[in-house]
Every structure is written in structure tokens, then in C-alpha cells.
N, C-alpha and C. Protein backbone atom coordinates (compact mmCIF):
# COMPACT_ATOMS: atom_id res chain seq x y z
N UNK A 1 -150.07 34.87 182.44
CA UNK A 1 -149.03 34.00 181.94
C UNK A 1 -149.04 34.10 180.41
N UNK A 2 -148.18 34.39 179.89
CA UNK A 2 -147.85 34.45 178.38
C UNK A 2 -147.40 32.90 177.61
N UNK A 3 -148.45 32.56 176.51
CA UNK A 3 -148.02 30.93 175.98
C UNK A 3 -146.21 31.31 175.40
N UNK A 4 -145.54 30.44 175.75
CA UNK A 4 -144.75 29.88 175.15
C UNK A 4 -144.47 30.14 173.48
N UNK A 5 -143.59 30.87 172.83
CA UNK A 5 -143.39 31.34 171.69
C UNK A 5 -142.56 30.42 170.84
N UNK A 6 -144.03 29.95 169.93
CA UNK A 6 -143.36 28.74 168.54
C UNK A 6 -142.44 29.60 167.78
N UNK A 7 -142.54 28.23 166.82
CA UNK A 7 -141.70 29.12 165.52
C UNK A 7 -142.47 30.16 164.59
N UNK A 8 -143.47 29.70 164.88
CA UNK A 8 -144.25 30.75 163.50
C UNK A 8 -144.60 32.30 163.87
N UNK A 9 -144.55 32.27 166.00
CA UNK A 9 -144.59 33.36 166.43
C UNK A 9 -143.49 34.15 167.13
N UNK A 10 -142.20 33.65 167.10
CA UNK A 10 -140.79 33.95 167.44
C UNK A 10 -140.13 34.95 166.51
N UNK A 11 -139.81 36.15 167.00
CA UNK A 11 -139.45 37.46 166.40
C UNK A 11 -138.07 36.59 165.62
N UNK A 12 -137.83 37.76 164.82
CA UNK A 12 -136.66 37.10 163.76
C UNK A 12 -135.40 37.57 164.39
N UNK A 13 -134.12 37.19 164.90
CA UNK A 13 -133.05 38.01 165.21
C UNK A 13 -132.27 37.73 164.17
N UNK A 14 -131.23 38.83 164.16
CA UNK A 14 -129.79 38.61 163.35
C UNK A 14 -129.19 37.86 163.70
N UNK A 15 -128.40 37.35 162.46
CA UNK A 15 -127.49 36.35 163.12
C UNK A 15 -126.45 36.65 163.91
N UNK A 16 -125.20 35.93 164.24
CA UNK A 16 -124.31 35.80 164.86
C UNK A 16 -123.79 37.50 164.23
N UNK A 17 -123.17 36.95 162.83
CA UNK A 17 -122.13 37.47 161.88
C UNK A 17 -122.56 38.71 161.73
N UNK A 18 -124.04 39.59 161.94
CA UNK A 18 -124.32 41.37 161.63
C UNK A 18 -124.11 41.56 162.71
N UNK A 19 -124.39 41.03 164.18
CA UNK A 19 -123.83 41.78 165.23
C UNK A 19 -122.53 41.71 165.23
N UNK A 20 -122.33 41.07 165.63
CA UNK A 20 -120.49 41.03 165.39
C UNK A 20 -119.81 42.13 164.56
N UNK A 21 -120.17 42.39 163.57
CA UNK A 21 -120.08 42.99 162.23
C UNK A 21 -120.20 44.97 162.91
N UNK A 22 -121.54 44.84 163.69
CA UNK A 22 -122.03 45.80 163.81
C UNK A 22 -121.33 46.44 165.35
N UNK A 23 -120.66 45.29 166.14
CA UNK A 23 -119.77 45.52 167.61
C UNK A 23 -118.26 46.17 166.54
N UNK A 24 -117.63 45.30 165.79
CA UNK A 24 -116.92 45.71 165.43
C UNK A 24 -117.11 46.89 164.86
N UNK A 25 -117.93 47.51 164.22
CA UNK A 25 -118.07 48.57 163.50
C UNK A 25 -117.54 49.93 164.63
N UNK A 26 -118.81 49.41 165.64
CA UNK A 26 -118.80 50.71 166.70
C UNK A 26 -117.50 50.82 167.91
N UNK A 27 -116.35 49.34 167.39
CA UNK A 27 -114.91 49.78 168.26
C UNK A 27 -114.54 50.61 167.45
N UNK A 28 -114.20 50.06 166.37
CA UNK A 28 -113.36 51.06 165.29
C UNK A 28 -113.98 52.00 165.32
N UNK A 29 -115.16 52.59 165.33
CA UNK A 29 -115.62 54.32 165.30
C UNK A 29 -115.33 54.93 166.78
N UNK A 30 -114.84 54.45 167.83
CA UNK A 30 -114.70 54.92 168.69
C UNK A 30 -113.41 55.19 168.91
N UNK A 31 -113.09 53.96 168.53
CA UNK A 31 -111.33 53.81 168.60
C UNK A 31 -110.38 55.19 167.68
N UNK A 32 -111.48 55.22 166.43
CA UNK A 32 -110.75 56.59 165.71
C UNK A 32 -111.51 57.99 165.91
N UNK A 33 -112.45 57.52 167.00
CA UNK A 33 -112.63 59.44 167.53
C UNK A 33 -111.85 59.51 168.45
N UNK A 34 -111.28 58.58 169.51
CA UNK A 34 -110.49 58.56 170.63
C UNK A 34 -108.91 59.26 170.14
N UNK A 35 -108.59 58.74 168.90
CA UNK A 35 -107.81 59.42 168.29
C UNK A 35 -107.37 60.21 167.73
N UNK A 36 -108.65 60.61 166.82
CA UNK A 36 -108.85 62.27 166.94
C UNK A 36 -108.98 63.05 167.80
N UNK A 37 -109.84 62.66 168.92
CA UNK A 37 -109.65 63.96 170.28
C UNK A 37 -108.58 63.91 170.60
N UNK A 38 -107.80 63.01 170.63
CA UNK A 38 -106.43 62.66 171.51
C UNK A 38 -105.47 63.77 170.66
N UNK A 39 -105.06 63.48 169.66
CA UNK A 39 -104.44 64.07 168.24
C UNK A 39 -104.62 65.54 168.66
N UNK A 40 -106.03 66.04 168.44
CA UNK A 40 -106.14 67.23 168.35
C UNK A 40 -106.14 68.16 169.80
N UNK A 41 -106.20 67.47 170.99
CA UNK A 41 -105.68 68.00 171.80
C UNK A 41 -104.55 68.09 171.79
N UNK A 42 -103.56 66.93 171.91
CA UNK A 42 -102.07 67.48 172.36
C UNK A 42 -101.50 67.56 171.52
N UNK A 43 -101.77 67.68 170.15
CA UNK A 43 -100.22 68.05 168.97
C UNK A 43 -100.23 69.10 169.07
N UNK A 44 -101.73 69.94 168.85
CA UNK A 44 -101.00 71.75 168.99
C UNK A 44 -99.59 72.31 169.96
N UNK A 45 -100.75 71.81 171.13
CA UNK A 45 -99.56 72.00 172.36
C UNK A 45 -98.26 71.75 172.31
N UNK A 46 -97.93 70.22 172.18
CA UNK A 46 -96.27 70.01 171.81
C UNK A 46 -95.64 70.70 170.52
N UNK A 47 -96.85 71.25 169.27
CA UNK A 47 -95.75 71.64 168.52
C UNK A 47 -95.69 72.93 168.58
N UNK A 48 -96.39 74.07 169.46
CA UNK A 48 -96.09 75.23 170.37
C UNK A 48 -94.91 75.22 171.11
N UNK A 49 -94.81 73.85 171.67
CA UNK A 49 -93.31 73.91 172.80
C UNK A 49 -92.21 74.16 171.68
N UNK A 50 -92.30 72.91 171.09
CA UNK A 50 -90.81 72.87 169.36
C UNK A 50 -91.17 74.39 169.01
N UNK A 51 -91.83 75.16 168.46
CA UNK A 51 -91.31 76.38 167.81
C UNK A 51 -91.27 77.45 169.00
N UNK A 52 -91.38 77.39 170.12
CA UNK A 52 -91.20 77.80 171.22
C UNK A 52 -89.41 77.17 171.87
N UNK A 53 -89.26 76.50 171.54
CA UNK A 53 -87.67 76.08 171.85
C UNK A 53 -86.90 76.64 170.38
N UNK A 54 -87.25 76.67 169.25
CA UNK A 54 -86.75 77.20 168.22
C UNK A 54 -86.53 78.62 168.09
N UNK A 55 -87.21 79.03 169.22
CA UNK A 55 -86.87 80.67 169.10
C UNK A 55 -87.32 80.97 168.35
N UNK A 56 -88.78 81.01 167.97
CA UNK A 56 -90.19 81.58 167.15
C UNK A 56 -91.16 82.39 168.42
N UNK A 57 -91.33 82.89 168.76
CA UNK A 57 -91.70 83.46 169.82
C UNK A 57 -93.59 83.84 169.52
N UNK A 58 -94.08 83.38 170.47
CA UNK A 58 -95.62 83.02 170.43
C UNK A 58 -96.14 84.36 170.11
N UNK A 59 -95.72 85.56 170.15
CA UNK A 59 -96.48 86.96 169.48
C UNK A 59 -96.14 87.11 167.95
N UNK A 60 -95.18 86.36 167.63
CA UNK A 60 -94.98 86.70 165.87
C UNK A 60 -95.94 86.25 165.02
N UNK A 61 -96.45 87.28 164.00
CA UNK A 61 -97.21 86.34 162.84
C UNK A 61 -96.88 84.88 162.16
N UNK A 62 -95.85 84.58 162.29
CA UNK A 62 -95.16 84.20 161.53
C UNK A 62 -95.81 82.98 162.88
N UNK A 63 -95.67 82.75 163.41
CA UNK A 63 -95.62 81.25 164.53
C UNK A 63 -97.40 81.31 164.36
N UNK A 64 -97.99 82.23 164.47
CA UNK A 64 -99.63 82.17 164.12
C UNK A 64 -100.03 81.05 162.83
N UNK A 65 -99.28 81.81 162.11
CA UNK A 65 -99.51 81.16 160.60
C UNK A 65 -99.15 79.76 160.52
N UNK A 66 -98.42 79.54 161.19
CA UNK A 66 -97.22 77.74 161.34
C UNK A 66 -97.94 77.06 162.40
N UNK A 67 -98.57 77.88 163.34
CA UNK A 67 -99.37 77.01 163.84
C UNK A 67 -100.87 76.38 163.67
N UNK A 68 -101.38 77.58 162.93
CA UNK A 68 -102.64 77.31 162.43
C UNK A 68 -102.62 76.35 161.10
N UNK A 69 -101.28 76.41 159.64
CA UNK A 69 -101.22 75.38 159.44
C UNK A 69 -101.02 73.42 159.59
N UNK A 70 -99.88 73.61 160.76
CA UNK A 70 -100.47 72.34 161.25
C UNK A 70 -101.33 72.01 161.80
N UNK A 71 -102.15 72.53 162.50
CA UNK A 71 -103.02 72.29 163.05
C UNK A 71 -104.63 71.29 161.94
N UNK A 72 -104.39 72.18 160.77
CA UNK A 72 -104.89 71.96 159.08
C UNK A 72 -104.50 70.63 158.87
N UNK A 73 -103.20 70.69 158.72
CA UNK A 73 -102.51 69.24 158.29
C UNK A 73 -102.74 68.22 158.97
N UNK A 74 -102.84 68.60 160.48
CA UNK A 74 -102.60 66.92 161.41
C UNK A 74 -104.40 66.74 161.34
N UNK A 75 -105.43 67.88 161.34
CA UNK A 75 -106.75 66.87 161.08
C UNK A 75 -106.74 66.58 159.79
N UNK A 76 -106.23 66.72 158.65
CA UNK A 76 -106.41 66.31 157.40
C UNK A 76 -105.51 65.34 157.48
N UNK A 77 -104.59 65.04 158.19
CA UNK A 77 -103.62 63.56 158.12
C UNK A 77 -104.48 62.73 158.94
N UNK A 78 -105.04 63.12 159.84
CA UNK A 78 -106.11 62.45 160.76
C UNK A 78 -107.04 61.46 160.18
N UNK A 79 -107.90 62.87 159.65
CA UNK A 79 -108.84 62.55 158.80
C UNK A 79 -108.73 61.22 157.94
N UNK A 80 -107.74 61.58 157.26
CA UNK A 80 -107.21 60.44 155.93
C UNK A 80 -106.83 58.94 156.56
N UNK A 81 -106.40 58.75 157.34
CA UNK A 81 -105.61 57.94 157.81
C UNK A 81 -106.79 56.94 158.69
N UNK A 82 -107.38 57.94 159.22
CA UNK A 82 -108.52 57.02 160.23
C UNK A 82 -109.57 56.87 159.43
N UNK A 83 -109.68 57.22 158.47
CA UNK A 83 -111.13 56.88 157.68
C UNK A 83 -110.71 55.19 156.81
N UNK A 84 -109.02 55.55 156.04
CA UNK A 84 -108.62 54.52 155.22
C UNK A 84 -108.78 53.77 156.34
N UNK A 85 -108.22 53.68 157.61
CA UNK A 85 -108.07 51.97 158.83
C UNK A 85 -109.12 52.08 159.20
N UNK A 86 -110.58 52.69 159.38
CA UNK A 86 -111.55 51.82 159.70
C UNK A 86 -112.48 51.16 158.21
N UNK A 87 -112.20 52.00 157.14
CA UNK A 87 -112.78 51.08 156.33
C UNK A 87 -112.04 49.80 155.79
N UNK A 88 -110.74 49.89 155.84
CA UNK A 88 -109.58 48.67 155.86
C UNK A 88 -110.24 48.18 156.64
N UNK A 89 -110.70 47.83 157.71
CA UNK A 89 -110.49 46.63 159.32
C UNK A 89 -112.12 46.35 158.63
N UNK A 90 -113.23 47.39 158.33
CA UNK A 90 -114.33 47.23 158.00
C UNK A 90 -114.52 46.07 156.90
N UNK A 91 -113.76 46.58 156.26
CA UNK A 91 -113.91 45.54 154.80
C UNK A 91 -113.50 43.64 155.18
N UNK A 92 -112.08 43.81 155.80
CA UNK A 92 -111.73 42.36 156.11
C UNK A 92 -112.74 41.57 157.06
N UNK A 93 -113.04 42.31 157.86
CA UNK A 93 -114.30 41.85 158.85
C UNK A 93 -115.23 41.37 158.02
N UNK A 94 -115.63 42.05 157.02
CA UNK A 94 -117.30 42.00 156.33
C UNK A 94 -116.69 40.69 155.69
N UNK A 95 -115.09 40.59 155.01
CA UNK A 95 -114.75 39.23 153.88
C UNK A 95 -114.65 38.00 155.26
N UNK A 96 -113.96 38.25 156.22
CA UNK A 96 -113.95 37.17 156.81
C UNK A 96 -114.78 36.38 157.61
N UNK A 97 -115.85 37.92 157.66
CA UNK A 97 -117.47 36.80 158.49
C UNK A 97 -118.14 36.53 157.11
N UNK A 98 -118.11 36.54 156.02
CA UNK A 98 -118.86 36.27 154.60
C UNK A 98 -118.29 35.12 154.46
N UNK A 99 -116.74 34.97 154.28
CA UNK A 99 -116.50 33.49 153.59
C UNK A 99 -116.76 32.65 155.01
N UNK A 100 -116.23 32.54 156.49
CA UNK A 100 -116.74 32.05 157.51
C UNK A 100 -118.47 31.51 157.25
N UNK A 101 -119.44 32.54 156.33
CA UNK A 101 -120.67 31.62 156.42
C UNK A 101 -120.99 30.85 155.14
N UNK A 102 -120.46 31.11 154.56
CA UNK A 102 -120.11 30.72 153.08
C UNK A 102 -119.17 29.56 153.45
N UNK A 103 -117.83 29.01 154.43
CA UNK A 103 -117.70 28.19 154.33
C UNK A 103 -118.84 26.73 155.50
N UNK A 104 -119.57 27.08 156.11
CA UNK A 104 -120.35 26.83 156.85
C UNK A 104 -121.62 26.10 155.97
N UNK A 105 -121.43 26.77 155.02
CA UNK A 105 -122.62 26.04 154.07
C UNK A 105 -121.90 24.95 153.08
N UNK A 106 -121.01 24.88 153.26
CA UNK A 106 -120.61 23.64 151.79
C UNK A 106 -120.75 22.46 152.63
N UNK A 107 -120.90 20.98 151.82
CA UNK A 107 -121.09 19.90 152.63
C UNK A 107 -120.13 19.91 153.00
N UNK A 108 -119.88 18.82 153.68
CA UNK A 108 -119.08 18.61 154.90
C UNK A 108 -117.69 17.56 154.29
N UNK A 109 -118.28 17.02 153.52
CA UNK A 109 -117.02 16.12 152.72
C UNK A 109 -115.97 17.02 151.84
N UNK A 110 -116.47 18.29 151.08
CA UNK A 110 -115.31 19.25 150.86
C UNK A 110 -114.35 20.02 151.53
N UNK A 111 -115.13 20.14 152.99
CA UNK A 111 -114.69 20.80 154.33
C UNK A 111 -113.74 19.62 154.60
N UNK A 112 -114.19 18.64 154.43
CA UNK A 112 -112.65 17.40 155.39
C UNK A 112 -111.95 17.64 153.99
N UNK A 113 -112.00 17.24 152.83
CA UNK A 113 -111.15 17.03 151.67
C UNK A 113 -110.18 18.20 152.10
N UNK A 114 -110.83 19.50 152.20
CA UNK A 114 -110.00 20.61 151.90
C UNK A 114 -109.27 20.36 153.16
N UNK A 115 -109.65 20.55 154.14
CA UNK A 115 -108.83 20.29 155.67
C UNK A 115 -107.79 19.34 155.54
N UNK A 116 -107.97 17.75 154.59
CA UNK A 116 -107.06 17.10 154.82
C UNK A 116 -105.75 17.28 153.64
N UNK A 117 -105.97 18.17 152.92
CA UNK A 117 -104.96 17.77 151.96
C UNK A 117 -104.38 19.26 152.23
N UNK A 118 -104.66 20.16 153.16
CA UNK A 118 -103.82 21.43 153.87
C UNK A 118 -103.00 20.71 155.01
N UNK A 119 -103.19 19.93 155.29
CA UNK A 119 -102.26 19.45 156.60
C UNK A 119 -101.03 18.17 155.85
């Protein structure tokens, strides 16, 4: 039988606000690889069909070259785009669980003051 774990021998956990912090972290990194695989599978393809309906015909250099540049562009638009929205969503998360514990600590009579003179 193992004694019962005080305070002085009770492992330390994180709080609420780093996991949270740290769940959110790992949607958004999933959420924008899901989008990159997604992206980089099917844009080639559909934009093969468009210069394939344009009458560019899949043996010309010329459709090689146009395709291998977008292909450039949409992970570098990728790239750019999913890095700025997860560190965007990253950042507001980190301000809104910070002031959330930050407002958690002021007494409690500024918390009603402020509450009552917003309503």
C-alpha cells in the first residue's frame, strides 16, 4: 500500500492554461499539415485538367515548365499562409489565456467595479 501523497510530496503539474495552450498548439499543427497534404495532392491534378482543357497538351515543354511552377507557388503560398494562421491563432491564444490569468489575480472588488460599470 502506498501512503497517501501530501503537499510537500505531490509532483508539480501544469496548470490549466500550458495544456490548453499546448492542445491548441498541436490542432493548429495538424490542422495545417492536413492542409498541406490536402493542397499538395489535389492542386497539381486539377491544374493538369485546366491546361489540359486549354489545349496545352501533357508532352509539351512548355505544360512541364507551368506545371512544375505552380506546383513552387502553391507550396510557397502554402507555406506562407499556414505558418502566418498558426502563429496568428498561436499568439491570441497565448494573449487570451495570459490576460484570463492575469485577470484571475486582481481582487475581486476591481473585477465587480469593472463588470459593473460595462453593463
Amino acid at each position: 500500500m502506498t501512503p497517501a501523497l501530501t503537499g510537500a510530496h505531490r509532483p508539480r503539474t501544469a496548470g490549466l492554461a500550458p495544456r490548453l495552450l499546448v492542445a491548441q498548439a498541436l490542432v493548429l499543427v495538424a490542422g495545417a499539415a492536413t492542409t498541406w497534404l490536402v493542397a499538395s495532392a489535389v492542386g497539381p491534378g486539377i491544374f493538369h485538367d485546366h491546361l489540359r482543357q486549354a489545349g496545352i497538351g501533357h508532352t509539351s515543354s512548355e505544360a512541364a515548365r507551368v506545371e512544375e511552377a505552380f506546383g513552387s507557388a502553391l507550396l510557397i503560398a502554402l507555406g506562407v499562409a499556414l505558418t502566418a494562421s498558426v502563429l496568428l491563432a498561436l499568439a491570441v491564444t497565448l494573449f487570451r489565456s495570459a490576460w484570463t490569468c492575469s485577470m484571475t489575480a486582481w481582487p475581486r472588488w476591481v473585477l465587480s467595479a469593472a463588470t459593473a460599470s460595462s453593463t
